[in-house]
Protein backbone atom coordinates (compact mmCIF):
# COMPACT_ATOMS: atom_id res chain seq x y z
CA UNK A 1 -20.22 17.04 -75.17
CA UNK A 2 -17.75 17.54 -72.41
CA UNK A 3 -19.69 17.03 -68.66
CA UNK A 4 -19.56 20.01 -66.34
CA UNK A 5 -17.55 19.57 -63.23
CA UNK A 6 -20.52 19.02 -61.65
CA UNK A 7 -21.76 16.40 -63.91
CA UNK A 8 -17.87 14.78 -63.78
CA UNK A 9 -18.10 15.18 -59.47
CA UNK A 10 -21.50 13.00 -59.60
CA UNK A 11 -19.96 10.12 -61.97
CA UNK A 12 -16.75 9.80 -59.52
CA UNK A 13 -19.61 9.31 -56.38
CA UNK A 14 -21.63 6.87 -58.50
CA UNK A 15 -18.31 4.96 -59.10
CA UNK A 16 -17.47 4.67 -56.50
CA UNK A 17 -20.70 3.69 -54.73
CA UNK A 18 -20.23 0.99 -57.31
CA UNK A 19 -17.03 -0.07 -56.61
CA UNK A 20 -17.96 -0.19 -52.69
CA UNK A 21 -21.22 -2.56 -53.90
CA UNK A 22 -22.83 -0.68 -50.95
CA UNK A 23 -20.74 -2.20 -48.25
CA UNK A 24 -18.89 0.53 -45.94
CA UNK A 25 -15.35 -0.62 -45.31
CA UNK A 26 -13.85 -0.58 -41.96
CA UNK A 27 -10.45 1.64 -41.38
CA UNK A 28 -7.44 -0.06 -42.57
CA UNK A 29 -3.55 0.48 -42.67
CA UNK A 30 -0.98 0.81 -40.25
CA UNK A 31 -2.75 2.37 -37.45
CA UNK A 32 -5.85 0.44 -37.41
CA UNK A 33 -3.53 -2.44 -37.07
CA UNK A 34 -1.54 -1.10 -34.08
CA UNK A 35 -4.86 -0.06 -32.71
CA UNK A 36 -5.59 -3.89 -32.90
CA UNK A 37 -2.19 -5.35 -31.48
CA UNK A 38 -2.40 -2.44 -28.43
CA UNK A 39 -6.03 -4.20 -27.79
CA UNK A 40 -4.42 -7.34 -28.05
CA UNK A 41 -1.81 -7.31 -25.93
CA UNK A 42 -3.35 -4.97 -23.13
CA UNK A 43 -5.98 -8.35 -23.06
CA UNK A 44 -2.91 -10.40 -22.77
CA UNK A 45 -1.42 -8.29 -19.90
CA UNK A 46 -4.68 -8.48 -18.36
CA UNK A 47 -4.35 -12.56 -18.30
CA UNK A 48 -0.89 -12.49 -17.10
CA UNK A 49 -1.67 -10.18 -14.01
CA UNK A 50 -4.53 -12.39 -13.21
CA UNK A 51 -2.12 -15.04 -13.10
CA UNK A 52 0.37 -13.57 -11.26
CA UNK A 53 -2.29 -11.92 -8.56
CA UNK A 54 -3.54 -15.29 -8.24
CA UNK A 55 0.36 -16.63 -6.93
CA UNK A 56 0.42 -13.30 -5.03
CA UNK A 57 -2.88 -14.03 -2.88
CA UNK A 58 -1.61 -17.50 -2.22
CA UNK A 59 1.62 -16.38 -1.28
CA UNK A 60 0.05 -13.99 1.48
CA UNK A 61 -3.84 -13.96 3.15
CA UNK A 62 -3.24 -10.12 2.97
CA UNK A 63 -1.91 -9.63 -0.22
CA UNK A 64 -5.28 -11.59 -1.09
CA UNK A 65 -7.71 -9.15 1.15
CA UNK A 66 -5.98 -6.12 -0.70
CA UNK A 67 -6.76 -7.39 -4.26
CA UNK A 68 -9.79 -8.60 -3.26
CA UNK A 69 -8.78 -12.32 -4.81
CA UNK A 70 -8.77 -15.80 -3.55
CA UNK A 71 -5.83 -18.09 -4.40
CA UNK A 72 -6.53 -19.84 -7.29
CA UNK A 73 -7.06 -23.85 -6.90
CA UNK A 74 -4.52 -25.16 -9.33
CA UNK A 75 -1.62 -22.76 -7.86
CA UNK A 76 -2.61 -23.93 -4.31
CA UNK A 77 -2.03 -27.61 -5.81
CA UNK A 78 1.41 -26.56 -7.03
CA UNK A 79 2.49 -24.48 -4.39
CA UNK A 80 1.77 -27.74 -1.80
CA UNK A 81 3.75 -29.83 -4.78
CA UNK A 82 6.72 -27.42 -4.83
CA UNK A 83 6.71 -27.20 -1.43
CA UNK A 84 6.75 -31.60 -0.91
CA UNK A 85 9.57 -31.40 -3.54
CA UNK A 86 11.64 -28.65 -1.62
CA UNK A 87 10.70 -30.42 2.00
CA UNK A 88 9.59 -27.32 3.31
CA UNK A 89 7.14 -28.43 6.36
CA UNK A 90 6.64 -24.89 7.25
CA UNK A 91 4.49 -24.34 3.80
CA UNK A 92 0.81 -24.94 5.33
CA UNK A 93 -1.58 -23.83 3.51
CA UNK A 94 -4.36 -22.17 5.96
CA UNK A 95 -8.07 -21.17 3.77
CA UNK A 96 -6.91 -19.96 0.18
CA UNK A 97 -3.36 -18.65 1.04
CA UNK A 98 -0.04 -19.77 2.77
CA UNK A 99 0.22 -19.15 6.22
CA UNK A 100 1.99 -15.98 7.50
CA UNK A 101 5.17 -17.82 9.03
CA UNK A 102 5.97 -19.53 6.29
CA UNK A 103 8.72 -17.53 4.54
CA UNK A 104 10.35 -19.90 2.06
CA UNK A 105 7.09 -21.01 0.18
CA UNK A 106 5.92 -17.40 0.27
CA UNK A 107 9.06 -16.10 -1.56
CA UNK A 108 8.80 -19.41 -3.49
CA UNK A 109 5.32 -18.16 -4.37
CA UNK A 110 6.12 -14.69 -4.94
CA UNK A 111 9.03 -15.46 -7.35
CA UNK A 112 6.62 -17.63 -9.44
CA UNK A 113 4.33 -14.09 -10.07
CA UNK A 114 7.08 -12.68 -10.59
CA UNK A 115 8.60 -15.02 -13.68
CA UNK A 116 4.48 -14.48 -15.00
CA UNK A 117 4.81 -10.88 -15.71
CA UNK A 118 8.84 -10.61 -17.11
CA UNK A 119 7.65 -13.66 -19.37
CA UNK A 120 5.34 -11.19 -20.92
CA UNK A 121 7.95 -8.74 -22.66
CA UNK A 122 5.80 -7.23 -25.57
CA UNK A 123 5.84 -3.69 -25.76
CA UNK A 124 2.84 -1.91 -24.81
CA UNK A 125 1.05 1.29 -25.09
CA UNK A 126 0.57 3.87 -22.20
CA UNK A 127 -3.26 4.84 -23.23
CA UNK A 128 -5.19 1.59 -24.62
CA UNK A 129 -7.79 1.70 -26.62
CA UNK A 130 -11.23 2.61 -25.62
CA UNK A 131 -12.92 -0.52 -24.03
CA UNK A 132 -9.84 -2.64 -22.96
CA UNK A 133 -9.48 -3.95 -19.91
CA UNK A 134 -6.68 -1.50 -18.55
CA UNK A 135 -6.63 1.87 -19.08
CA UNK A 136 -2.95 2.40 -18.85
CA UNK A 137 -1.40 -0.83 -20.07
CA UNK A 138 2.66 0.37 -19.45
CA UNK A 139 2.16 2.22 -16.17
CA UNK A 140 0.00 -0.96 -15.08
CA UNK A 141 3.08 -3.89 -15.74
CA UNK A 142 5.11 -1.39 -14.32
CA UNK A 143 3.28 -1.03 -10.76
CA UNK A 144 2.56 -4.87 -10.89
CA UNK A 145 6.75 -5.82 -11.30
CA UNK A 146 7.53 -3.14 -8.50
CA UNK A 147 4.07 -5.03 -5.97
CA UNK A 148 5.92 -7.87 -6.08
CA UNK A 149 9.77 -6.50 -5.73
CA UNK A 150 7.85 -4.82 -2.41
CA UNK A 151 6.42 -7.94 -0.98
CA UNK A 152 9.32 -10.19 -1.96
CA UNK A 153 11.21 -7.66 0.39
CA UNK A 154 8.41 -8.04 3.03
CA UNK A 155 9.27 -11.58 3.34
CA UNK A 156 12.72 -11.43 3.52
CA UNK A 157 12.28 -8.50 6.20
CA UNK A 158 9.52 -10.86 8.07
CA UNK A 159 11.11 -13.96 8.07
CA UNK A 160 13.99 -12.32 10.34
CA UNK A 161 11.06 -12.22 12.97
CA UNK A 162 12.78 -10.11 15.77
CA UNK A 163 11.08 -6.72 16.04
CA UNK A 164 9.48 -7.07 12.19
CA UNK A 165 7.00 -9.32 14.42
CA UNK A 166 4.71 -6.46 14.85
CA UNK A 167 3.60 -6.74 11.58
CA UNK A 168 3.67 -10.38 10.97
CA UNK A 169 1.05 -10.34 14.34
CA UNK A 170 -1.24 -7.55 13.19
CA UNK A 171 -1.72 -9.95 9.71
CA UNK A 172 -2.56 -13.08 12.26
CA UNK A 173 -5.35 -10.51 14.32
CA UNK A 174 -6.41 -9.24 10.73
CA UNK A 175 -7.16 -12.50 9.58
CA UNK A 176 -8.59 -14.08 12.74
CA UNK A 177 -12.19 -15.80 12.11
CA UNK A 178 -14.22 -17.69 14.85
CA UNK A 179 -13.47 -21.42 14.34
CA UNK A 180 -15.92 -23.44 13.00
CA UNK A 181 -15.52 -26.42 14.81
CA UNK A 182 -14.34 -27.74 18.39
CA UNK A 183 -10.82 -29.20 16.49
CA UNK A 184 -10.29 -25.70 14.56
CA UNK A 185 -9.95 -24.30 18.48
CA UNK A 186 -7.05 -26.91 18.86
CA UNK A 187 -6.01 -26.97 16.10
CA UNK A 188 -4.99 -23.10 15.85
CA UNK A 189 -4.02 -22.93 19.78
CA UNK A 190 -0.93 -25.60 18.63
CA UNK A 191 -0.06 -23.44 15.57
CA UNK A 192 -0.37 -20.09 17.19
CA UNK A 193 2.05 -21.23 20.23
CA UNK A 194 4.29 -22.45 17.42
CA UNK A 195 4.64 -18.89 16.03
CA UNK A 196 4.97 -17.10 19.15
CA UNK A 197 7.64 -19.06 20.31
CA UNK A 198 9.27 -18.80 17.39
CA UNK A 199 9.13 -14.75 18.25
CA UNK A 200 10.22 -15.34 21.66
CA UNK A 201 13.40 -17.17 20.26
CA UNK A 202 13.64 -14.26 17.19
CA UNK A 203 14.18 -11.70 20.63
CA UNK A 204 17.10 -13.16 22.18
CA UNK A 205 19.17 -11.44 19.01
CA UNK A 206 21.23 -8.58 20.23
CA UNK A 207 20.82 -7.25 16.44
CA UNK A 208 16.87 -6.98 16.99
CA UNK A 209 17.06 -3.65 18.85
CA UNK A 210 18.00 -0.93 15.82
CA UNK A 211 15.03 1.13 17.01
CA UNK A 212 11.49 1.43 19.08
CA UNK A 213 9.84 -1.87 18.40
CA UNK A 214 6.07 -1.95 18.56
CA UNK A 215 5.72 -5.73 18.74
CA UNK A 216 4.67 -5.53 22.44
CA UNK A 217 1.77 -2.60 21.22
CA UNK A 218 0.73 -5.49 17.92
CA UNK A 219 0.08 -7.95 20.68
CA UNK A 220 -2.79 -6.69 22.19
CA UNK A 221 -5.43 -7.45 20.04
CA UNK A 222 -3.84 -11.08 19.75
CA UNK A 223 -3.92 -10.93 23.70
CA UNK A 224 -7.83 -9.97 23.90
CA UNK A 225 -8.42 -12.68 20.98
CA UNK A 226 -6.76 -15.72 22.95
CA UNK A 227 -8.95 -16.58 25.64
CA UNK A 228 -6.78 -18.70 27.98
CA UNK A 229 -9.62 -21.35 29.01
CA UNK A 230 -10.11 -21.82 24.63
CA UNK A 231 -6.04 -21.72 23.40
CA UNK A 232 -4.09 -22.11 26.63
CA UNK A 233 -0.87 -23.20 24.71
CA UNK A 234 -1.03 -20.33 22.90
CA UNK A 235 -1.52 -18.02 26.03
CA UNK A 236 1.34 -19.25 27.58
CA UNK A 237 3.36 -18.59 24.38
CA UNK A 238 2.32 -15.25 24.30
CA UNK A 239 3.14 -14.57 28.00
CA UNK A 240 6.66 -15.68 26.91
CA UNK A 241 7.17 -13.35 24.51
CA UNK A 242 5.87 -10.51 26.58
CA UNK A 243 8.37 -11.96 29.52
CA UNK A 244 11.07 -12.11 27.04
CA UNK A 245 10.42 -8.11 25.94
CA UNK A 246 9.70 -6.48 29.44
CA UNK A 247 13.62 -8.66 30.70
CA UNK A 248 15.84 -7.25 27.36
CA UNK A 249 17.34 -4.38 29.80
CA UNK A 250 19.01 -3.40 27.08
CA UNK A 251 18.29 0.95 26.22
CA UNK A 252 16.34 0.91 23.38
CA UNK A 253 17.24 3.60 20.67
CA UNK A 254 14.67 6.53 20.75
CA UNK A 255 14.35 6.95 17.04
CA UNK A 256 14.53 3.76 14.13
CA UNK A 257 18.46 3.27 12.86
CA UNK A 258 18.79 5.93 9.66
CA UNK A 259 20.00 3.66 7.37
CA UNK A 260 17.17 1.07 8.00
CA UNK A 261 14.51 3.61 7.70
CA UNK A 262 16.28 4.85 4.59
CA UNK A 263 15.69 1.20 3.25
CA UNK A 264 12.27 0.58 4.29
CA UNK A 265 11.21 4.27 2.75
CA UNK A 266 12.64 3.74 -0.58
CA UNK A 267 11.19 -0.60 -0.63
CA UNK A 268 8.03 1.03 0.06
CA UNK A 269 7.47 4.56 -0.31
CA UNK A 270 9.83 4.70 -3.64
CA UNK A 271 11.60 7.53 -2.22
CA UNK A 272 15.08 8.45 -1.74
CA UNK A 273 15.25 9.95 1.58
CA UNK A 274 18.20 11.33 3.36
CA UNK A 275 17.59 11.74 7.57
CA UNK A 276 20.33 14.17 7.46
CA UNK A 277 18.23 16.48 5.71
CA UNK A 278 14.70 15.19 6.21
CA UNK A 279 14.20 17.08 9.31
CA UNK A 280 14.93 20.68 7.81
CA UNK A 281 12.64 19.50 4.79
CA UNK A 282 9.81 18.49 7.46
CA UNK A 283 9.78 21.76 9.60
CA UNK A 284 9.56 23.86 6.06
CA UNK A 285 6.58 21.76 5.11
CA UNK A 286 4.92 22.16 8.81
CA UNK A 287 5.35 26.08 8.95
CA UNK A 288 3.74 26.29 5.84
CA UNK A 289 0.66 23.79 6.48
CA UNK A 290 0.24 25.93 9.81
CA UNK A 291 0.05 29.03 7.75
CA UNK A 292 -2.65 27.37 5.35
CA UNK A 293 -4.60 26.09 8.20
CA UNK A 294 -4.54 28.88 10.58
CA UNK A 295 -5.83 30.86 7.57
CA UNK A 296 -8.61 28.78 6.88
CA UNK A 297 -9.53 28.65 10.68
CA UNK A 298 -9.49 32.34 11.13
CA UNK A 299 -12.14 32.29 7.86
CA UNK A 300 -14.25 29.63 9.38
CA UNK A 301 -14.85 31.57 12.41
CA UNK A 302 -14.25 31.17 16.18
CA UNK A 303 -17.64 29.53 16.85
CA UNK A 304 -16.25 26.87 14.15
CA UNK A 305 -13.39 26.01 15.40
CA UNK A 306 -14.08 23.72 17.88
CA UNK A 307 -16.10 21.49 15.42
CA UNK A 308 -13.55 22.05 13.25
CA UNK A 309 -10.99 20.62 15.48
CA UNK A 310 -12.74 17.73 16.69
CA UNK A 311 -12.90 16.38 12.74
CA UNK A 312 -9.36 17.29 12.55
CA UNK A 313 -8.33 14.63 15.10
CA UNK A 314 -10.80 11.96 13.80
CA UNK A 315 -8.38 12.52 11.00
CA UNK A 316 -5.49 12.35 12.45
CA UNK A 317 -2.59 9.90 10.59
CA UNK A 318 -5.70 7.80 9.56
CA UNK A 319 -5.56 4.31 7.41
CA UNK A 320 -7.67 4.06 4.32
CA UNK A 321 -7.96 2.45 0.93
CA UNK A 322 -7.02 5.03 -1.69
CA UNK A 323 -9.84 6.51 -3.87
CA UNK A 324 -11.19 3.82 -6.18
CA UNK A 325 -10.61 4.09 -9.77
CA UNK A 326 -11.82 1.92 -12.47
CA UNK A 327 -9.44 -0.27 -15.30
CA UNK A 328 -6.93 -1.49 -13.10
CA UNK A 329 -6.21 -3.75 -10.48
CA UNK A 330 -2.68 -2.58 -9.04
CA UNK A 331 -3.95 0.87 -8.80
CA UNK A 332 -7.27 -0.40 -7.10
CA UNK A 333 -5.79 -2.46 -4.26
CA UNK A 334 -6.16 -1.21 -0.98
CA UNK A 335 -2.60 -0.20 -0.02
CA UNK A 336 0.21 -2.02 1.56
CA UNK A 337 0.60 -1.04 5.48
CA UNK A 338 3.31 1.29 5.29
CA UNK A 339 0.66 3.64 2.59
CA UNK A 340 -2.13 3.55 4.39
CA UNK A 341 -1.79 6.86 5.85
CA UNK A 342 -0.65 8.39 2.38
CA UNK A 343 -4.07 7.01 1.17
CA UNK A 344 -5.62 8.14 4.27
CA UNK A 345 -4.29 11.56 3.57
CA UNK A 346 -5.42 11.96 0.21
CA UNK A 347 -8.72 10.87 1.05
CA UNK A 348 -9.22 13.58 4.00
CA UNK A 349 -8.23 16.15 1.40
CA UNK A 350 -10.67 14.94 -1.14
CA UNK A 351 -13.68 14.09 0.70
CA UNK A 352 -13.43 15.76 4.08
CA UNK A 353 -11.72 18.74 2.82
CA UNK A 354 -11.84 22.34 4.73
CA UNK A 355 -10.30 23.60 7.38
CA UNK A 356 -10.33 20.24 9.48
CA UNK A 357 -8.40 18.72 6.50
CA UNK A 358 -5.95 21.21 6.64
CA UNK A 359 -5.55 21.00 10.53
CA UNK A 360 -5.15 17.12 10.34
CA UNK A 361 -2.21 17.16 7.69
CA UNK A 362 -0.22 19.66 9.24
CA UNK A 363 -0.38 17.83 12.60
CA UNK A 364 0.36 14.45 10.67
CA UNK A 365 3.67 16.53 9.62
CA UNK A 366 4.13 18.05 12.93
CA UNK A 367 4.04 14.26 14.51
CA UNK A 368 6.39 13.24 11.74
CA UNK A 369 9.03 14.97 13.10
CA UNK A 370 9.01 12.46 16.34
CA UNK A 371 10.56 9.64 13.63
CA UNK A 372 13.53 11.66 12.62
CA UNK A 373 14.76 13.59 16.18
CA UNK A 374 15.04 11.73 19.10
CA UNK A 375 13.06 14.78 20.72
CA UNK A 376 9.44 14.57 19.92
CA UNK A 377 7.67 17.92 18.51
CA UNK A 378 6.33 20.22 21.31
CA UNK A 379 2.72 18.92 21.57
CA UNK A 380 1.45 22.56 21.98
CA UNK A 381 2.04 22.97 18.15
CA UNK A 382 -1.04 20.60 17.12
CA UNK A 383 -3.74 22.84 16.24
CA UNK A 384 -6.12 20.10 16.39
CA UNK A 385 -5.43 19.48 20.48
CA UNK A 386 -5.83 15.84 20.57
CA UNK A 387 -6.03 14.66 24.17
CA UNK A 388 -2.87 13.51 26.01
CA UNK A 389 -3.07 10.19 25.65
CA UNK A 390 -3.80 10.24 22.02
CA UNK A 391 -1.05 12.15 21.06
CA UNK A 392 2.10 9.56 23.35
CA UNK A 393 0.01 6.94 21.33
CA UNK A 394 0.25 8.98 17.93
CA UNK A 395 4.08 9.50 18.88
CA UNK A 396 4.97 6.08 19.62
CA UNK A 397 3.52 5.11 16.34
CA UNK A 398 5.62 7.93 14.55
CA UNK A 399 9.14 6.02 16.33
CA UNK A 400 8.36 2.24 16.03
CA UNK A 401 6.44 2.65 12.65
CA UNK A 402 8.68 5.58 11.10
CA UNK A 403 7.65 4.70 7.26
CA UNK A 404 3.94 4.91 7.73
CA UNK A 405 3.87 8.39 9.50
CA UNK A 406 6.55 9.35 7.14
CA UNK A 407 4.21 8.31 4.31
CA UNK A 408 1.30 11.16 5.24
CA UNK A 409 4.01 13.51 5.98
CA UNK A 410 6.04 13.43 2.29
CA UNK A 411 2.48 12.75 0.22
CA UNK A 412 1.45 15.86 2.21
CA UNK A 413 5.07 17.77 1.04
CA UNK A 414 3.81 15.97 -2.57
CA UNK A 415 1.09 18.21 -2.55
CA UNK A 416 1.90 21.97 -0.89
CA UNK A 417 5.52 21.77 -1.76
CA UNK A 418 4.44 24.58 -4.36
CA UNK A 419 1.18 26.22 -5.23
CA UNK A 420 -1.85 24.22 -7.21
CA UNK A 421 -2.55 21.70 -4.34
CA UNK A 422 -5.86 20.98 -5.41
CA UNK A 423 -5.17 20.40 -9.09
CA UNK A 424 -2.00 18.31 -7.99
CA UNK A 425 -4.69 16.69 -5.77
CA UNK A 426 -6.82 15.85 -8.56
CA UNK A 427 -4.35 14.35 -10.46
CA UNK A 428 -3.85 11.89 -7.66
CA UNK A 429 -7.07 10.96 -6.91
CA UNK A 430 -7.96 9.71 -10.26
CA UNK A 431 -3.99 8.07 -10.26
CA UNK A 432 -5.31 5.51 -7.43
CA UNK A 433 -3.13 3.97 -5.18
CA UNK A 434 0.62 3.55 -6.20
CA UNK A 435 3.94 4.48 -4.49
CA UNK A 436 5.12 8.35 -3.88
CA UNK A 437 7.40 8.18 -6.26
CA UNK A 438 5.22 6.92 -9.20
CA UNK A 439 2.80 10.03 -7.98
CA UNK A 440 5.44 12.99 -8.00
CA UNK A 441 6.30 11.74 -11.58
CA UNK A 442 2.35 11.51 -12.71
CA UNK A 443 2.05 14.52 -11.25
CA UNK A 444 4.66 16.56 -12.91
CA UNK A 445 3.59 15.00 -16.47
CA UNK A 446 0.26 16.37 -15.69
CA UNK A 447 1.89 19.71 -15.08
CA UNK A 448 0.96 20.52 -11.94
């Protein structure tokens, strides 16, 4: 008797329930292996950026506060061996991390994360699996190689002291601690006259002056922090250097030299930027903000409008971290200097948001304009009406710091270029922190 098709449909089940011996196999074949490697080697990429973060916060105190790490103890051991080796006596180690001024063992440092991550050369997916440390394995190696490239130029820029001081000082006040003991007083009054003088000296280079320097304005805080009667050495350094600024009689340049801004923008901004044509680019981008934000005043209401204003210039060309996002490190660092405001811009957007939002970026765009004319902006166009002495502060900053107010102004043309700001400023926010240029190319894959 020939079985039904039914009958023939329940012998194939029972055989192969047989063959199985009640054990459910697990996927196999070609993609449950890649699946596999792509784990793999996104743990592997994992290990080598831990590595190579861990040279990174030893090569610099604030490259260590942005990750959030603390230099490793066997790198510390053979950073002070290399630097023995090389005789370089400027390579002292100060806490976890080399200090500031010493430029040849923080390349040295640098170039050692940087051999970590192009010894790692497997190729590697942009999505990993679910569950792996990194969420986007390629774009991650990717913003790692180009973290280093940018501080490896930060040295290089630092080390020529002159009027790159300003930064080099704000990292000393950023990482200043109360000493613990009598001899840590001494101890850092000797080392801090070292540096200063070694700024005073930097100043006597007729090549130092390419554009507003705002080393005397980075000073202060160092000023208020070195109480003569506790580092008198260092006092008297400092009034040296402040001698040795207020005596250069030389005219400064109103606005930073193009081609070094150019520089700086694309090292840390990833933009190519032409001055020549910025300016037009900047005023299109500020009549159109001032549209958007006059709009959204006039719907708020005049009995708003003064609240509305007064959030506006608690906004205005503010530093934050970026928005946090989770499976990364690059992407989760708080941002170098120079995108602070671009971080502090997104953030206003996404979490303030409004009209005040609105008012703040267009007046971060308006001020923007003072780094690329040697004219500042009529002050009468900021709709958020800072006070007077907020806004020659705000404009100095925009001349001897072009990059960072240049930052809020282009991640602010990133967004309202075209229409679909807010989905363009979704994208971002889950993005995290990365240069603009990485952004305007995640942002046009996501179609916005």
């Amino acid at each position: 008797m020939r079985p039904t098709p039914l009958a023939a449909l329940v012998a194939v089940l029972l055989a192969a329930c047989g063959s199985s011996s009640g054990v459910v196999r697990s996927p196999s074949g070609p993609a449950a292996s890649s699946s596999m490697d792509d784990r793999a080697r996104t743990s592997e990429l994992a290990t080598a950026e831990d590595e190579a973060i861990g040279w990174m916060a030893v090569a610099d105190p604030r490259l260590a506060a942005r990750a959030n790490a603390t230099g490793p103890h066997d790198v510390l051991e053979r950073v002070g061996m290399d630097a023995v080796l090389a005789e370089d006596t400027a390579a002292v180690i100060r806490g976890s991390s080399l200090d500031l001024f010493a430029f040849r063992a923080r390349a040295h440092a640098l170039d050692e994360a940087a051999k970590v991550v192009a010894a790692f050369k497997a190729p590697l997916p942009e999505v990993a699996p679910v569950g792996s440390a990194l969420a986007r394995p390629r774009l991650e190696r990717e913003l790692l190689e180009r973290l280093i490239a940018e501080e490896r130029a930060r040295v290089d820029d630092e080390a020529k002291l002159g009027d790159a001081s300003g930064d080099l000082v704000r990292g000393l006040v950023s990482m200043w601690t109360p000493p613990a003991r009598p001899q840590d007083v001494q101890d850092r009054d000797v080392w801090m006259q070292q540096h200063l003088l070694a700024v005073r000296d930097s100043l006597r280079d007729p090549a130092r002056r390419p554009g507003a320097a705002d080393l005397e304005v980075a000073l202060h805080p160092l000023e208020r922090l070195l109480a003569p009667l506790q580092y008198p050495r260092a006092t008297a350094a400092l009034a040296q250097v402040l001698i040795a600024i207020e005596s250069d009689m030389r005219a400064v340049p109103k606005v930073m030299d193009a081609e070094r801004v150019s520089r700086a923008v694309k090292v840390h901004l990833g933009l190519d930027v032409d001055l020549a044509t910025l300016r037009a680019r900047l005023e299109r981008l500020e009549a159109k903000l001032r549209e958007l934000a006059e709009k959204a005043l006039k719907e708020a209401g005049p009995d708003a409008r003064p609240g509305i204003e007064g959030n506006a210039r608690e906004l205005l060309l503010v530093e934050r971290p970026c928005p946090a996002v989770a499976d990364t490190r690059v992407r989760a660092m708080a941002p170098p200097p120079e995108r602070a405001t671009v971080c502090g811009v997104v953030r206003a957007l996404t979490e303030e948001g409004g009209p005040a939002a609105l008012v703040a970026v267009h007046d971060d765009v308006l001020l923007s304009l003072a780094a690329v004319m040697p004219s500042p902006p009529a002050r009468t166009g900021l709709l958020s009406h800072p006070d007077d002495d907020v806004v020659e502060t705000l404009l100095r900053m925009a001349r001897e710091r072009p990059v960072v107010v240049l930052g809020a102004a282009l991640a602010a043309e990133l967004l309202y270029a075209e229409d679909g700001a807010e989905a363009r400023l979704a994208t971002w926010r889950a993005l995290g922190e990365a240069p603009l240029d990485v952004v305007a190319r995640e942002l046009r894959v996501a179609g916005r």
